[in-house]
N, C-alpha and C. Protein backbone atom coordinates (compact mmCIF):
# COMPACT_ATOMS: atom_id res chain seq x y z
N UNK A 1 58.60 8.52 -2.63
CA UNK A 1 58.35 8.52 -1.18
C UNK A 1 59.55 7.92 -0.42
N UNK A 2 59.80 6.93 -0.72
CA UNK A 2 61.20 6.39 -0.45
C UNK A 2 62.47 7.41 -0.69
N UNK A 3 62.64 8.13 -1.14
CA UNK A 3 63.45 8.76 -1.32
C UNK A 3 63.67 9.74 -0.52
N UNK A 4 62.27 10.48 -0.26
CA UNK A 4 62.30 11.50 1.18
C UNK A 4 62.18 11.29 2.18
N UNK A 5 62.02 9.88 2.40
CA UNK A 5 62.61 9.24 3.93
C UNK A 5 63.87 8.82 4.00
N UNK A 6 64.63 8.45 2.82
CA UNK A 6 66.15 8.22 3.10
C UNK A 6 66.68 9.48 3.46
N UNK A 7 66.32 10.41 3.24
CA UNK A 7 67.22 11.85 2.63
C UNK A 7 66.69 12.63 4.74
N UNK A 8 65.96 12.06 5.15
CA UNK A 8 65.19 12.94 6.23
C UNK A 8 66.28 12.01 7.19
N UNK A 9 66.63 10.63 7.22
CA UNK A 9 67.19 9.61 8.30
C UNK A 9 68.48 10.29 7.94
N UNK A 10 68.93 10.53 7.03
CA UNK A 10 70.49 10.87 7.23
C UNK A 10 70.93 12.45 7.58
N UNK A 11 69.73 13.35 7.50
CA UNK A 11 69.68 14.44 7.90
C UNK A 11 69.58 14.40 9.48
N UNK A 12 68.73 13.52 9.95
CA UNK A 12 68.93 13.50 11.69
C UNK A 12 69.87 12.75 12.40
N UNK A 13 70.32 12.39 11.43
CA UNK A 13 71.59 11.07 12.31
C UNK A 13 72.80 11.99 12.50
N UNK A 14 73.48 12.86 11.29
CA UNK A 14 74.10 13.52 11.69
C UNK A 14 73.99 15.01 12.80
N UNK A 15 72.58 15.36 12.99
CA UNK A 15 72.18 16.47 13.55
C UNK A 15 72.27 16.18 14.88
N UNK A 16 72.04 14.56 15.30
CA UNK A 16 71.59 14.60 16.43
C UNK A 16 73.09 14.48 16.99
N UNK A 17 73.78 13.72 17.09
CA UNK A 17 75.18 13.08 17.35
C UNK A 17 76.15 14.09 17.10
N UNK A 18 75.95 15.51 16.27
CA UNK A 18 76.74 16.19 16.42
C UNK A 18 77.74 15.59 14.82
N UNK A 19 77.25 15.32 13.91
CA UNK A 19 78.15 14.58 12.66
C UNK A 19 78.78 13.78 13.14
N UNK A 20 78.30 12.34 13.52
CA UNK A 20 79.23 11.63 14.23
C UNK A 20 80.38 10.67 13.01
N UNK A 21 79.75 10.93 11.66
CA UNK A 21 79.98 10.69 10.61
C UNK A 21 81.69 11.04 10.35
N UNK A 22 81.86 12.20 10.69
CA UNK A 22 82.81 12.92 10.47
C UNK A 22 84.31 12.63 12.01
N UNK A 23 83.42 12.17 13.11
CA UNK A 23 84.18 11.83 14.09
C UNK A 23 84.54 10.40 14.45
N UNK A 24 83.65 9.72 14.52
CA UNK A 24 83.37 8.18 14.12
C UNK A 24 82.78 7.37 13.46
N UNK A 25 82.83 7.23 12.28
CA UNK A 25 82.43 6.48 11.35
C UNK A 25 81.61 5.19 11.95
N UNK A 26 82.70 4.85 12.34
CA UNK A 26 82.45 3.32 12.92
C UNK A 26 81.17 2.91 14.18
N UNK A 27 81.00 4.12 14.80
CA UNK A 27 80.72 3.92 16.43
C UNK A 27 79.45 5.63 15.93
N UNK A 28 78.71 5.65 15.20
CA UNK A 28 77.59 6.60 15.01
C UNK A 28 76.46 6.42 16.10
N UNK A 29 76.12 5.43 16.08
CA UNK A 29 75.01 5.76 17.01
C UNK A 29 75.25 5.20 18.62
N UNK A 30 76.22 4.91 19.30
CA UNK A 30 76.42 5.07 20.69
C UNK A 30 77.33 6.20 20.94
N UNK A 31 77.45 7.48 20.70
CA UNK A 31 78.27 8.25 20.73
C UNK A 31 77.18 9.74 21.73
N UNK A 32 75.78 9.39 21.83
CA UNK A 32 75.12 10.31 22.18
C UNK A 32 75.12 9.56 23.93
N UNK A 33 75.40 8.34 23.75
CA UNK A 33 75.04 7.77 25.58
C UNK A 33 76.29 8.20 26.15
N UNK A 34 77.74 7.96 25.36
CA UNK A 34 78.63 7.57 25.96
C UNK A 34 78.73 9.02 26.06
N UNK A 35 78.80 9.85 25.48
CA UNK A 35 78.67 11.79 26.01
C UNK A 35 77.63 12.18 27.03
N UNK A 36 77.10 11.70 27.36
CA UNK A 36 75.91 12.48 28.30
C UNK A 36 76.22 11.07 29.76
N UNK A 37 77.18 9.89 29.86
CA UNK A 37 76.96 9.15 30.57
C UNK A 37 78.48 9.78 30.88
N UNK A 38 79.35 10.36 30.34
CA UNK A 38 80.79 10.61 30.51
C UNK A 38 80.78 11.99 30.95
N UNK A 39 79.51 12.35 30.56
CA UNK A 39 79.88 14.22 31.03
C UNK A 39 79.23 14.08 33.24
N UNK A 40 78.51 13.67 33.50
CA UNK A 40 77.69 13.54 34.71
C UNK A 40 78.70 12.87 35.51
N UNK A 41 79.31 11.91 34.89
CA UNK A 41 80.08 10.56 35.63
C UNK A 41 81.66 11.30 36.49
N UNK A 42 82.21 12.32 34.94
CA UNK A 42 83.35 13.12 35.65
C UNK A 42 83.06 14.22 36.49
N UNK A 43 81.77 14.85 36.64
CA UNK A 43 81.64 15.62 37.45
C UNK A 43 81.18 14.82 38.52
């Protein structure tokens, strides 16, 4: 059971953020505010 909840959290972390894995390692999960607070702000 543990096992198909690890395997489901790392399947949405990258889905949601766009693989933030692959873009920022470091900075994964504030990468969805600072895009949707940076896209509104320059327009």
């Amino acid at each position: 059971m543990e096992g198909n909840q690890i395997g489901e959290n790392f399947t949405a972390i990258p889905n949601e953020p766009s693989v933030p894995n692959n873009n920022e390692p470091e900075s994964p999960p504030p990468p969805y505010d600072q895009v949707t607070q940076q896209r509104p702000n320059r327009q």
